[in-house]
C-alpha atoms as a PDB file:
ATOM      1  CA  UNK A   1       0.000   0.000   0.000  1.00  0.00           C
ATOM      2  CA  UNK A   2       2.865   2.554   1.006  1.00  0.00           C
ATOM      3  CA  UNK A   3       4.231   1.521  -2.388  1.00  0.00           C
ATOM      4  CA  UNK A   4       1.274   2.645  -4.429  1.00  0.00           C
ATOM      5  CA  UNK A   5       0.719   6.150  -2.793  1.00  0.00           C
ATOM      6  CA  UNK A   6       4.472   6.527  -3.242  1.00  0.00           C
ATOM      7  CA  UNK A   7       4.038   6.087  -6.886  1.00  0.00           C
ATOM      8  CA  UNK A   8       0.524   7.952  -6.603  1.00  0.00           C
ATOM      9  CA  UNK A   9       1.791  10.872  -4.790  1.00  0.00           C
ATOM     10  CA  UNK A  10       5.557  10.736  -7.105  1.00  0.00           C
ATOM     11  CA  UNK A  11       3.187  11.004 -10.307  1.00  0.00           C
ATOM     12  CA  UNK A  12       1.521  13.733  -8.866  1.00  0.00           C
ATOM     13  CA  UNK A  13       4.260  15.965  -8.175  1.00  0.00           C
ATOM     14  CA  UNK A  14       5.590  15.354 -11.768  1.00  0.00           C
ATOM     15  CA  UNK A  15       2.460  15.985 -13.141  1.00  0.00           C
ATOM     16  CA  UNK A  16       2.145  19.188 -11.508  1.00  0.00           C
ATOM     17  CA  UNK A  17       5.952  20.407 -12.231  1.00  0.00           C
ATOM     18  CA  UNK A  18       5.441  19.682 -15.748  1.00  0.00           C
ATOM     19  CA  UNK A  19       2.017  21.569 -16.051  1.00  0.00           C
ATOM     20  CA  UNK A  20       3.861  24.474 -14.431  1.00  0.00           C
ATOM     21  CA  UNK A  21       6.479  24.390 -16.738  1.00  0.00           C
ATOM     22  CA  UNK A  22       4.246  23.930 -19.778  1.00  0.00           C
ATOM     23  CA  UNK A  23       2.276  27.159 -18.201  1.00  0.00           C
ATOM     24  CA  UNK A  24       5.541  29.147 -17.844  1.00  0.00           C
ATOM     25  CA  UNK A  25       6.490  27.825 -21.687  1.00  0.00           C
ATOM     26  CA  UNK A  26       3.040  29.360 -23.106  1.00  0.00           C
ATOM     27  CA  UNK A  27       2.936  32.684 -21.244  1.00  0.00           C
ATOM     28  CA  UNK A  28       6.926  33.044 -22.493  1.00  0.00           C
ATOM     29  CA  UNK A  29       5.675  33.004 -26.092  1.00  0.00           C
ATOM     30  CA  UNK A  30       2.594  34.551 -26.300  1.00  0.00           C
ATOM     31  CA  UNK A  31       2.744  37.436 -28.645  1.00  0.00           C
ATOM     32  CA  UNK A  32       2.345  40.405 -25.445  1.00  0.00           C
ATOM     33  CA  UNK A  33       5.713  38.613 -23.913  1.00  0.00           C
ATOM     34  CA  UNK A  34       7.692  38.206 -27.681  1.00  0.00           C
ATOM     35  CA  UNK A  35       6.952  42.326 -27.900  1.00  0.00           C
ATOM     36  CA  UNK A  36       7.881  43.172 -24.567  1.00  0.00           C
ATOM     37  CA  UNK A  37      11.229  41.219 -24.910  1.00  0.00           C
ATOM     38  CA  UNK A  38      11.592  42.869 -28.651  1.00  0.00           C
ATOM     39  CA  UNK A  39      11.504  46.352 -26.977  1.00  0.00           C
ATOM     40  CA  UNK A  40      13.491  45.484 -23.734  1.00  0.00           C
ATOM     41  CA  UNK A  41      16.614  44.490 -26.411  1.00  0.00           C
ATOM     42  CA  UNK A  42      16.109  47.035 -28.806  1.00  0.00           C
ATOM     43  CA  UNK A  43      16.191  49.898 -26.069  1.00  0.00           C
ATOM     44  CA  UNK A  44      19.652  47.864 -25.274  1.00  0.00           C
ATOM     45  CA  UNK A  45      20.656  47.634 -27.878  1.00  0.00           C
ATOM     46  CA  UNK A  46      20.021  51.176 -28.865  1.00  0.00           C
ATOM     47  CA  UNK A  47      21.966  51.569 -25.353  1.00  0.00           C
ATOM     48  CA  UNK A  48      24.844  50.064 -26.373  1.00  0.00           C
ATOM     49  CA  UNK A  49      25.501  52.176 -29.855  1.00  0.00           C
ATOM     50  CA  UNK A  50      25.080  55.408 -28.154  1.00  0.00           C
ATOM     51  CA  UNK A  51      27.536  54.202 -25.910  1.00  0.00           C
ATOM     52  CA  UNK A  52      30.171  52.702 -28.728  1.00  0.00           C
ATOM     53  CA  UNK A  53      29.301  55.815 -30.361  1.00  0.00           C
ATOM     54  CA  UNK A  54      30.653  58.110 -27.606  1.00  0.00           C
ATOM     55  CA  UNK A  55      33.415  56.127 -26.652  1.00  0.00           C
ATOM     56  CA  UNK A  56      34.394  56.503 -30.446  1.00  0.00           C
ATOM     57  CA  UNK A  57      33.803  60.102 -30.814  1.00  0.00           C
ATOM     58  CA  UNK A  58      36.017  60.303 -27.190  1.00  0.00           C
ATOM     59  CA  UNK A  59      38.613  58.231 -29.044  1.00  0.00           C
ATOM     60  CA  UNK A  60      39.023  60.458 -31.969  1.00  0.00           C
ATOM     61  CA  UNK A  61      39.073  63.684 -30.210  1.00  0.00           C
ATOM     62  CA  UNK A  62      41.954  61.877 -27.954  1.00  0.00           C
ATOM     63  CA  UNK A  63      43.742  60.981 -31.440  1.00  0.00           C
ATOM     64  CA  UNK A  64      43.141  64.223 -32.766  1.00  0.00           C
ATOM     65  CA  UNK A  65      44.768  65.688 -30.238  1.00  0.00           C
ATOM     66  CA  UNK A  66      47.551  63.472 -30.456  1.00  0.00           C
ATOM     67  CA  UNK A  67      48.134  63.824 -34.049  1.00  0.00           C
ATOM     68  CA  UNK A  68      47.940  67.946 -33.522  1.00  0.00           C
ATOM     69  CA  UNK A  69      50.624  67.870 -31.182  1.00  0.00           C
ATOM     70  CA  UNK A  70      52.658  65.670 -33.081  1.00  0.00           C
ATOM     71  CA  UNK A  71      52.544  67.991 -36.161  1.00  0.00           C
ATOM     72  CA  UNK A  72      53.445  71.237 -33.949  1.00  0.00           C
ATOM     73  CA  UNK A  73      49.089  72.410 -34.843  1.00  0.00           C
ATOM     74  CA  UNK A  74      48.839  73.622 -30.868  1.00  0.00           C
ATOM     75  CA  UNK A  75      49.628  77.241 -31.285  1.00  0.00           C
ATOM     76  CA  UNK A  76      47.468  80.172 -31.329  1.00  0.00           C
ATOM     77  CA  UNK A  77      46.182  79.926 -34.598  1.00  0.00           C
ATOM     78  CA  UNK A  78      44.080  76.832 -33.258  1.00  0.00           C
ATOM     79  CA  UNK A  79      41.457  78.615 -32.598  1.00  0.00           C
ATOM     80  CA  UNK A  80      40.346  80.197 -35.718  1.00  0.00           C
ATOM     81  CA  UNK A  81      38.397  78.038 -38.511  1.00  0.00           C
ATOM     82  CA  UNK A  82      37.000  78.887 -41.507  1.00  0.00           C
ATOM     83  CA  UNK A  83      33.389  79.657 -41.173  1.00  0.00           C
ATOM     84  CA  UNK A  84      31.371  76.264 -42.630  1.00  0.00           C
ATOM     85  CA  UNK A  85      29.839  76.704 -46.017  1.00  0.00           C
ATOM     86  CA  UNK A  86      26.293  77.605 -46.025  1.00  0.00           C
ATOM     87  CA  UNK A  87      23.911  75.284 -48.567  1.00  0.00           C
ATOM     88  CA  UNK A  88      22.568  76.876 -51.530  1.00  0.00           C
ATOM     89  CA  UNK A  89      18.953  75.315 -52.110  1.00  0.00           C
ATOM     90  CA  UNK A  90      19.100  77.262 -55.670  1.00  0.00           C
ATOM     91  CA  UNK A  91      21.434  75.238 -57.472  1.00  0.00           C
ATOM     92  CA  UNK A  92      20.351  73.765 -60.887  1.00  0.00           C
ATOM     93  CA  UNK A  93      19.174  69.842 -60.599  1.00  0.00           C
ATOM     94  CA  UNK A  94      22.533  67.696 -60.736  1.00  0.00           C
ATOM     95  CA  UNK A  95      23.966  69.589 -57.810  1.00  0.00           C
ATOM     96  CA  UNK A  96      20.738  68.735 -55.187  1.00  0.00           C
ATOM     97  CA  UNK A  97      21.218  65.073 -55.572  1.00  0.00           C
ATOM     98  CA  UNK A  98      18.440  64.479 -58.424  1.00  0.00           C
ATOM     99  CA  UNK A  99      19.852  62.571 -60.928  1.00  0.00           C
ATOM    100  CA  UNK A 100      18.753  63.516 -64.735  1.00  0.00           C
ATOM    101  CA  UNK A 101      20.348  62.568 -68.545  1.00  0.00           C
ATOM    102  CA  UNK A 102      22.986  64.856 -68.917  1.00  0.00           C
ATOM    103  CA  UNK A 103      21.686  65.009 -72.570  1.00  0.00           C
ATOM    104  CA  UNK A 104      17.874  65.231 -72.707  1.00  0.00           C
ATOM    105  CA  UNK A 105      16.936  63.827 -76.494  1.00  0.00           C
ATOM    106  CA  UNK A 106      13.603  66.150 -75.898  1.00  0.00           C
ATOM    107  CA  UNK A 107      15.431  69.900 -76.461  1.00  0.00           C
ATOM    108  CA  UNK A 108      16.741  68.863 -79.645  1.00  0.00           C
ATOM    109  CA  UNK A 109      13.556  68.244 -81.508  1.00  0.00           C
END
């Protein structure tokens, strides 16, 4: 008799770990959990480039600096710099990125 409520009872238990696992298994992949894990490792991800991306803009203004003092560019003149170009939005096609025939058939007729 003790033998058959230790089986009963060991069944049991397995049947209920195994339910609880199943459980665990379908509310894992339903479609609300899938989306919340999507976001959680994009925002990581996301996370991680700014970070590379500083650490890389840190890194070139650290070789930058190197490289100036290595070519004697420290001086007083450092701080001047041209003034940056300003963008002319009334340049002909070519120049705004649209891409055309350079010789359009159409004019000549």
């Amino acid at each position: 008799m003790f033998r058959r409520l230790f089986w009963f009872l060991t069944g049991a238990a397995t049947g209920v770990w195994a339910t609880t696992k199943v459980n665990r298994a379908l509310r894992r992949l339903s479609p609300e959990s899938l989306a919340a894990t999507a976001a959680d490792r994009a925002l990581e991800t996301g996370a991680r480039l700014r970070t590379f991306a500083h650490d890389v803009r840190a890194g070139m203004a650290q070789r930058e600096g190197e490289l100036q003092d290595a070519l004697g560019l420290t001086g007083a003149d450092d701080t001047r710099r041209p003034a940056p170009r300003e963008l002319d939005t009334d340049l002909p096609a070519p120049r705004r990125g649209i891409a055309y025939d350079a010789y359009d058939r159409k004019d000549d007729h």
